[in-house]
C-alpha atoms as a PDB file:
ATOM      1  CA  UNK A   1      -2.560  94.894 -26.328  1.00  0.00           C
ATOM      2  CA  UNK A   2      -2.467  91.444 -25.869  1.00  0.00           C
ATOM      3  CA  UNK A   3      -3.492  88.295 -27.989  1.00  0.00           C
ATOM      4  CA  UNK A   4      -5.729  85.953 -27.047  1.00  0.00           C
ATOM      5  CA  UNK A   5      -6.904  82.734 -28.474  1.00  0.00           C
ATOM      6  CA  UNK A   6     -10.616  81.419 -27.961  1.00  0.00           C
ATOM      7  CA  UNK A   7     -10.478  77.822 -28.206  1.00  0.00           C
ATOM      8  CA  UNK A   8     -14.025  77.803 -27.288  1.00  0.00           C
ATOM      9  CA  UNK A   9     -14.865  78.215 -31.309  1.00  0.00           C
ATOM     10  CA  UNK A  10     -11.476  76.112 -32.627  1.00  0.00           C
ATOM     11  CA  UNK A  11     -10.720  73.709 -30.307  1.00  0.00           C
ATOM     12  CA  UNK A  12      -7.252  71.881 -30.591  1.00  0.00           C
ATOM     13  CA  UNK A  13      -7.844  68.490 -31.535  1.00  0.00           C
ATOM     14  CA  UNK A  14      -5.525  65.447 -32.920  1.00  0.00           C
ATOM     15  CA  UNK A  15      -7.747  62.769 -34.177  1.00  0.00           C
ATOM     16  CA  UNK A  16      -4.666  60.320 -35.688  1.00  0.00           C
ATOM     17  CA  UNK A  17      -2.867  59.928 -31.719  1.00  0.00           C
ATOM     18  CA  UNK A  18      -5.683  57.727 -30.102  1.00  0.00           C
ATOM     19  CA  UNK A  19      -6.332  55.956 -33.365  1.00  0.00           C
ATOM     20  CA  UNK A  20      -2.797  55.515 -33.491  1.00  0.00           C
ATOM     21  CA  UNK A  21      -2.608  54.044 -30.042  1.00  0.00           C
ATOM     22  CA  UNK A  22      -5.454  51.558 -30.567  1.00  0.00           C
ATOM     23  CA  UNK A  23      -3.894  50.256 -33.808  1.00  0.00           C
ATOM     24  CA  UNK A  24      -0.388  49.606 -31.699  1.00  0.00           C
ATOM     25  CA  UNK A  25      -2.838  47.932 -28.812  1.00  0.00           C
ATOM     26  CA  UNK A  26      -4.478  45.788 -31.153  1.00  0.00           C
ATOM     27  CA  UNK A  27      -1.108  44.692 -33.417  1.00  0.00           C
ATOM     28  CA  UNK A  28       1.033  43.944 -30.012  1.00  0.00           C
ATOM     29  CA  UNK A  29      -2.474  41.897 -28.697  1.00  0.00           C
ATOM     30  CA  UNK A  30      -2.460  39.480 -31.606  1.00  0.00           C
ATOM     31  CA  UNK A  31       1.390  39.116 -31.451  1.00  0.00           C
ATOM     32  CA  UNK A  32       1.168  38.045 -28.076  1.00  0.00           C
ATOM     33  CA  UNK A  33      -2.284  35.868 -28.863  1.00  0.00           C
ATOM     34  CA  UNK A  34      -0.353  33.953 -31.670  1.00  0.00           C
ATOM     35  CA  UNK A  35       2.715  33.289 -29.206  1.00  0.00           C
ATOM     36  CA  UNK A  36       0.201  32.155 -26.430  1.00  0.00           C
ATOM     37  CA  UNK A  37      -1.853  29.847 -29.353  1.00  0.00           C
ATOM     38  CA  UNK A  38       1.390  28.505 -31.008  1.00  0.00           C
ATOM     39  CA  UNK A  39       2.961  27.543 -26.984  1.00  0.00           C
ATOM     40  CA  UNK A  40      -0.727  25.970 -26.265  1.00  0.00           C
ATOM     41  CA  UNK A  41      -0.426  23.732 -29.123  1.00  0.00           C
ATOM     42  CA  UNK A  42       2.952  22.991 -28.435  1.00  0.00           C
ATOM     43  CA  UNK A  43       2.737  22.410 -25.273  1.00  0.00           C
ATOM     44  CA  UNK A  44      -0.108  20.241 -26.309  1.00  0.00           C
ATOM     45  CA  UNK A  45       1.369  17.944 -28.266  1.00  0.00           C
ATOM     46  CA  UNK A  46       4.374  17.363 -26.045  1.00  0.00           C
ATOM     47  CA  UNK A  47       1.586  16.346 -23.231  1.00  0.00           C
ATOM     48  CA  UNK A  48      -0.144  13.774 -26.083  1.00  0.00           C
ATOM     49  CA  UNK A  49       2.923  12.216 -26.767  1.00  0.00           C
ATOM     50  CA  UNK A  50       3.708  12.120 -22.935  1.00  0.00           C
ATOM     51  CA  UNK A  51       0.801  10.106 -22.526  1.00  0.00           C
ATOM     52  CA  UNK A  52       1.061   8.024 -25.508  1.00  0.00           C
ATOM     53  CA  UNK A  53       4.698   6.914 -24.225  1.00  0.00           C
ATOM     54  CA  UNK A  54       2.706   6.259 -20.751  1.00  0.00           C
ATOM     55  CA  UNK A  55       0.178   4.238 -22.330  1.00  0.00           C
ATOM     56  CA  UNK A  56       2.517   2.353 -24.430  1.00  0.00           C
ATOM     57  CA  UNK A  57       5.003   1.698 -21.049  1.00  0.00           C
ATOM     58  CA  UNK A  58       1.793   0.579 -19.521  1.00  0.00           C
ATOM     59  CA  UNK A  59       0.665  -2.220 -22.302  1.00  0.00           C
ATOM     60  CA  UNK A  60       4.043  -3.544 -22.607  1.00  0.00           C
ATOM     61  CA  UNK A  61       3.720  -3.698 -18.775  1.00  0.00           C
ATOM     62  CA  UNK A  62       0.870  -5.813 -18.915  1.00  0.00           C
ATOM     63  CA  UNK A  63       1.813  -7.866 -21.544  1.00  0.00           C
ATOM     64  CA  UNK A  64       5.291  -8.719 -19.404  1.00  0.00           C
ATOM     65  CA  UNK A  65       2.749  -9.701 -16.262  1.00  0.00           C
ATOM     66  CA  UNK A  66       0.409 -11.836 -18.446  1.00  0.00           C
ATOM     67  CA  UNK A  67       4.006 -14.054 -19.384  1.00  0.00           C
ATOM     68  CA  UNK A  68       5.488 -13.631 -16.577  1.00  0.00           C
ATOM     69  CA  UNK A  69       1.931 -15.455 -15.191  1.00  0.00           C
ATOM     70  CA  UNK A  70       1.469 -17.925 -17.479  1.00  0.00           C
ATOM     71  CA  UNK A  71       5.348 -18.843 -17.066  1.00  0.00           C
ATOM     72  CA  UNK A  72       4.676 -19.075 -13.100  1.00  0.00           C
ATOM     73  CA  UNK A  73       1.387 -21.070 -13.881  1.00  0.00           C
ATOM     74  CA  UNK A  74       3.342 -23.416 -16.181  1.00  0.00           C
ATOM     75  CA  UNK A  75       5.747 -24.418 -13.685  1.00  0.00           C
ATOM     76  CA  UNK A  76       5.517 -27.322 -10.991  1.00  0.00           C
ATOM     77  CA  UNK A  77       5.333 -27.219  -7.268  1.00  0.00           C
ATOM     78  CA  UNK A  78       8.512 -28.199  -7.401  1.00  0.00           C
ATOM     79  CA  UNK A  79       9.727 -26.158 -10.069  1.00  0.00           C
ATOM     80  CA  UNK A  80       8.573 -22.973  -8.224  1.00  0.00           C
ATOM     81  CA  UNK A  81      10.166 -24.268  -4.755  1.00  0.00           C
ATOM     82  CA  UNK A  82      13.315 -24.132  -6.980  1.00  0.00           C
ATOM     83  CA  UNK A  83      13.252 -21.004  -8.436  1.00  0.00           C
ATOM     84  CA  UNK A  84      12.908 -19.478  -5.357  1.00  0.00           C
ATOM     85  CA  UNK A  85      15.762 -21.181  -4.209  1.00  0.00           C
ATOM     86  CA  UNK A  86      17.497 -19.802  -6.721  1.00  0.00           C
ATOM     87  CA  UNK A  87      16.838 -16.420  -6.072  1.00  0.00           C
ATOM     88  CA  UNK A  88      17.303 -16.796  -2.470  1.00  0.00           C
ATOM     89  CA  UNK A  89      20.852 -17.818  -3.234  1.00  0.00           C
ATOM     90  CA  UNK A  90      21.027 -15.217  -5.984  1.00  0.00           C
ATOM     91  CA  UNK A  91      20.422 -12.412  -3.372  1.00  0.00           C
ATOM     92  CA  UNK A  92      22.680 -13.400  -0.529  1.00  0.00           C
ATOM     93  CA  UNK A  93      25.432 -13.629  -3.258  1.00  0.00           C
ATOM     94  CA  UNK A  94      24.879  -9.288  -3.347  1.00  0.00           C
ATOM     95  CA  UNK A  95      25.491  -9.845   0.384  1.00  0.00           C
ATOM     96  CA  UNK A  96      28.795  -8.797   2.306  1.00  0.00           C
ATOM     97  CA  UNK A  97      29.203  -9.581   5.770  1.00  0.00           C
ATOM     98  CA  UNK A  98      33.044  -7.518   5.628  1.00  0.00           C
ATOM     99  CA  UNK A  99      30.175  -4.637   5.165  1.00  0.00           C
ATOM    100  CA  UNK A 100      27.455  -5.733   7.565  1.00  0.00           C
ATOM    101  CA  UNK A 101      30.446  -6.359  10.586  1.00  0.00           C
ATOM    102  CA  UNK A 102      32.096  -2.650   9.181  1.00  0.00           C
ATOM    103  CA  UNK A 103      28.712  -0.868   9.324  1.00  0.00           C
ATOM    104  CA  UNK A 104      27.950  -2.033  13.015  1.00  0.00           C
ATOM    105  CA  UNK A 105      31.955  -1.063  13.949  1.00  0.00           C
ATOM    106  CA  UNK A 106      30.290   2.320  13.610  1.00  0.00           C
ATOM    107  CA  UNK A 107      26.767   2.034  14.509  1.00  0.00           C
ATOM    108  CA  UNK A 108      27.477   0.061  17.524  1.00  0.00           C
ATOM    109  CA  UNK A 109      29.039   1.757  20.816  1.00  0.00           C
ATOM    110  CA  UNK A 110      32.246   0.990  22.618  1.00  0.00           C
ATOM    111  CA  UNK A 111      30.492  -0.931  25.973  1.00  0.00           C
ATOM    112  CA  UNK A 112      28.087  -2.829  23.246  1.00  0.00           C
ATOM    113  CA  UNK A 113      29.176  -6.338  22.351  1.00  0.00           C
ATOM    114  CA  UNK A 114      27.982  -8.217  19.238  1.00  0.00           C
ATOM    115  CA  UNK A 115      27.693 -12.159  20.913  1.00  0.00           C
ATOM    116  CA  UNK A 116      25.566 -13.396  17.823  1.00  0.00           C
ATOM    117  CA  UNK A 117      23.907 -12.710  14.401  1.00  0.00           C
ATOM    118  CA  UNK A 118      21.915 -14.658  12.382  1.00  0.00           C
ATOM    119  CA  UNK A 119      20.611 -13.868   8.868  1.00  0.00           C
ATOM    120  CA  UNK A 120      16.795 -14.582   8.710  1.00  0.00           C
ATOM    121  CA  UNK A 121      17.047 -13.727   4.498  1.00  0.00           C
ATOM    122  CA  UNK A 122      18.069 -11.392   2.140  1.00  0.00           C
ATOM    123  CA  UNK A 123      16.127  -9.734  -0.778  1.00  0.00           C
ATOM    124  CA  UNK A 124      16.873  -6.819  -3.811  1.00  0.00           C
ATOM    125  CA  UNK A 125      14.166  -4.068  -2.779  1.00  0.00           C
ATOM    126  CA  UNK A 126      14.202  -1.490  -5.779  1.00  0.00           C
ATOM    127  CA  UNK A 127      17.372  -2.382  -6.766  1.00  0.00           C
ATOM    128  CA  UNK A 128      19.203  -2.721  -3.180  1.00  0.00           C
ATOM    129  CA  UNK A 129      20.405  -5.285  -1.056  1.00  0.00           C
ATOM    130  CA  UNK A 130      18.141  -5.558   2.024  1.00  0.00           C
ATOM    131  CA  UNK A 131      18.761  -8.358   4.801  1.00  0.00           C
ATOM    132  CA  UNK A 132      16.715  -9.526   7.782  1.00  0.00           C
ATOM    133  CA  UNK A 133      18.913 -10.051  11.158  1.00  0.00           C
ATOM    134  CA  UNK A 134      18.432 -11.435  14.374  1.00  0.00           C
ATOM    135  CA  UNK A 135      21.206 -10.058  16.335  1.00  0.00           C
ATOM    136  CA  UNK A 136      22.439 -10.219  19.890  1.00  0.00           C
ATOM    137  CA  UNK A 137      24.002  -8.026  21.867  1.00  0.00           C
ATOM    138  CA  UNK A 138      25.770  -7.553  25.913  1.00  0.00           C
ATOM    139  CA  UNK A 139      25.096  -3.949  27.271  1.00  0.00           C
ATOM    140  CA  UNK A 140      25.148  -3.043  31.140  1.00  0.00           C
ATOM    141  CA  UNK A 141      21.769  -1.130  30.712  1.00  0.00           C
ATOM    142  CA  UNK A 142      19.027  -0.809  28.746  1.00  0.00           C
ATOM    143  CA  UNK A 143      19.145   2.779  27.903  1.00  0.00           C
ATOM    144  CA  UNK A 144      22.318   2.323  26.516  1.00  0.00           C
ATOM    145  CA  UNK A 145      20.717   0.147  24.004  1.00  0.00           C
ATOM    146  CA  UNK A 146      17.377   2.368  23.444  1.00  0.00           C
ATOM    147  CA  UNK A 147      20.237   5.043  22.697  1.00  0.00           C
ATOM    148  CA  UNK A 148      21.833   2.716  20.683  1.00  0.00           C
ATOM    149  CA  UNK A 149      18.576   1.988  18.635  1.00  0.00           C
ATOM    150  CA  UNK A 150      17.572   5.679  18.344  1.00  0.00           C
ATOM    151  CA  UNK A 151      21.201   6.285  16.717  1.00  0.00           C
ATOM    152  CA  UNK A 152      20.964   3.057  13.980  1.00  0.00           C
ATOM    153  CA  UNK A 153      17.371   4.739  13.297  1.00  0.00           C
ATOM    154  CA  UNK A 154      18.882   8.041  12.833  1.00  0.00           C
ATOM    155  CA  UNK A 155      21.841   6.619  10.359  1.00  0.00           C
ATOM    156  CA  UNK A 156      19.469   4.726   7.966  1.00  0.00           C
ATOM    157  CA  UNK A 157      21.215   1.745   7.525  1.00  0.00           C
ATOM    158  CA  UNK A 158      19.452  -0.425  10.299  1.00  0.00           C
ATOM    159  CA  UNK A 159      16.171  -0.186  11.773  1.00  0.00           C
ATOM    160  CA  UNK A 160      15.947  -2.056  15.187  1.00  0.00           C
ATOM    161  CA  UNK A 161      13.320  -3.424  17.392  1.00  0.00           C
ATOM    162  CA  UNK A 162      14.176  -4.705  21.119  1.00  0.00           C
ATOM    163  CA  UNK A 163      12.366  -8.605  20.946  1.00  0.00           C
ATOM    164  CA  UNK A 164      13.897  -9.947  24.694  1.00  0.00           C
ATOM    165  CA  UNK A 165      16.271  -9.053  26.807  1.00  0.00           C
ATOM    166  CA  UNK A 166      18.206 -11.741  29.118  1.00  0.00           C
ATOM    167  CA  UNK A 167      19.925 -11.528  32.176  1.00  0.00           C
ATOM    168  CA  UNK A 168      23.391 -12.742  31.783  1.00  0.00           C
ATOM    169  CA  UNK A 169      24.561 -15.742  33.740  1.00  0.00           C
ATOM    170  CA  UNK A 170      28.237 -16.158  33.010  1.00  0.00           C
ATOM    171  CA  UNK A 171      30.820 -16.492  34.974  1.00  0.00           C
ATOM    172  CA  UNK A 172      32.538 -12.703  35.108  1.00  0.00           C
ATOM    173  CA  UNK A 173      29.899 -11.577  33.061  1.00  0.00           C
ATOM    174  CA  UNK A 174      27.669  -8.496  33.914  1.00  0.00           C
ATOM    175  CA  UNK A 175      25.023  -6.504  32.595  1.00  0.00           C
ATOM    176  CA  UNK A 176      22.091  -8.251  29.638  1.00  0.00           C
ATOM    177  CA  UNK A 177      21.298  -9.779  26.831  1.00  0.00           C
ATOM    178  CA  UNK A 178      19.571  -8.196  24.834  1.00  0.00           C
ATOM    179  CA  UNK A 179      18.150  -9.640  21.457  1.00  0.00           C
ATOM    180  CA  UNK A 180      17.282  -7.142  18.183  1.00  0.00           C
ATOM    181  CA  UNK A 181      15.151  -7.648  14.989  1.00  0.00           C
ATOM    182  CA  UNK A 182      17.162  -5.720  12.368  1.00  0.00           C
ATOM    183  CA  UNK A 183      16.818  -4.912   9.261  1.00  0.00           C
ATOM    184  CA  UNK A 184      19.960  -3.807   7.517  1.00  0.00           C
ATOM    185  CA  UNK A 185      20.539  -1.873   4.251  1.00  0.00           C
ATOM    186  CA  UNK A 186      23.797  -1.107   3.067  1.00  0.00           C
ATOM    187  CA  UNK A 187      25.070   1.873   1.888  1.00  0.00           C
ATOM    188  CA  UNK A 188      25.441   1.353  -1.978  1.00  0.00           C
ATOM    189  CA  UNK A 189      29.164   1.969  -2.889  1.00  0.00           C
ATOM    190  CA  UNK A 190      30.180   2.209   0.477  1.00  0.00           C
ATOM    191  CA  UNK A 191      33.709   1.599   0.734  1.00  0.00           C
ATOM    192  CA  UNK A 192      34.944  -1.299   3.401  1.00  0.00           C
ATOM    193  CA  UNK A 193      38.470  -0.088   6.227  1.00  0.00           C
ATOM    194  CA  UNK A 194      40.013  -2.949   6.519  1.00  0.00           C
ATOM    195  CA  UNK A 195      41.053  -1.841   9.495  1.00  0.00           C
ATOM    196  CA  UNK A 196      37.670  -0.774  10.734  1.00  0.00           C
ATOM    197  CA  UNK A 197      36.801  -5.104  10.045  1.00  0.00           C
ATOM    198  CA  UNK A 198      39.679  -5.967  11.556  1.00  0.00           C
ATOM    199  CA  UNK A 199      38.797  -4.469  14.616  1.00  0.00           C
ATOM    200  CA  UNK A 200      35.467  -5.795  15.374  1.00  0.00           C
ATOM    201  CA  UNK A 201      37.765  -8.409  17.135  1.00  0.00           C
ATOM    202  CA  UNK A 202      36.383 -11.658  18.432  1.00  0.00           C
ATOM    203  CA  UNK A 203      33.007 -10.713  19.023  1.00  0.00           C
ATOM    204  CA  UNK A 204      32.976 -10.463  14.957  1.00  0.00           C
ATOM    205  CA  UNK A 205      34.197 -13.449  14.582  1.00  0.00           C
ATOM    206  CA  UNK A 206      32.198 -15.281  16.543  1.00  0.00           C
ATOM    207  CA  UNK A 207      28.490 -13.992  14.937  1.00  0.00           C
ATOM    208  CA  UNK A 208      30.280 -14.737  11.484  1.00  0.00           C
ATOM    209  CA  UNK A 209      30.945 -18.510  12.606  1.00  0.00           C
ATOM    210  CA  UNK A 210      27.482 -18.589  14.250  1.00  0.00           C
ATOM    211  CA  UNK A 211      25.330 -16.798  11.703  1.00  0.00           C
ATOM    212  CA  UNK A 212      22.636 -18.893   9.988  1.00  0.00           C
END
């Protein structure tokens, strides 16, 4: 005859497991809430001392501007007038024209011809030499030059803007003139070909002697 069991009056029960469970809930939840506490505070204090650093920057900053002001306001008319002379001359010193004539070797195209440049000034802009050119230039047509511009655009190193164009009148001489507000910034550490100077030819020679 068979046994059974009538769990109906003892019931199977194990009152410890849940318990158990909560207790390994509650001990892995304050673990992880005294990790997330001691990386808030951390994380805190790294952020004040961020800002302190920024505040100090900022004051030391302001104190450099109020000198820097009263040194300007101490100064003469003609004082001033010389200082900036002497950073003008201080800035075209940082300026190479075996660079500037090697640069437009490769920006400019083979039926381009450099006839003039002209340096309107030079100035340090975060650190890097950046000069202001008027510079001319003989193309048979003037989307040749557009392309031309587009290109100098794309490399980075000049930006140009068409200000005239001429029709030439020399003897033998076809095509335009074409006249270009540049603005020219080197490539730091760029390296110089001799050879690449060397063959701008006569056309570089001639902006060099008539550059301003």
């Amino acid at each position: 005859m068979p046994t059974r069991l009538n769990l109906a009056s003892k019931p199977f029960s194990n009152r410890s497991l849940p318990w158990a469970v909560t207790a390994l809930v509650v001990f892995f939840s304050l673990i992880s809430l005294f990790f997330i506490v001691r990386a808030t505070r951390r994380t805190s204090l790294e952020a004040q001392a961020i800002q302190n650093d920024i505040n100090s920057l900022r004051q030391q900053e302001q104190t450099l501007r109020q000198q820097a002001e009263a040194v300007k306001n101490s100064l003469t008319p003609e004082q001033l007038q010389t200082l900036t002379a002497a950073h003008t001359l201080l800035d075209r010193k940082h300026f190479s024209w075996s660079q500037l004539f090697a640069d437009l070797e490769l920006a400019l195209p083979g039926n381009v011809r450099v006839k003039r440049i002209a340096v309107r000034g030079v100035a340090k802009q975060g650190g890097q030499t950046v000069a202001q050119l008027e510079l001319a230039v003989v193309a048979k047509s003037a989307s040749t030059v557009t392309e031309m511009i587009a290109e100098m655009d794309r490399a980075g190193v000049f930006h140009a803007d068409l200000s005239s164009q001429n029709l030439q009148r020399g003897r033998g001489e076809s095509g335009a003139e074409y006249e270009l507000l540049v603005t020219y910034r080197p490539r730091a550490g760029a390296a110089i070909d001799a050879a690449a100077v060397a063959s701008i030819g006569a056309s570089g020679n001639s902006a060099k002697g008539e550059a301003r």
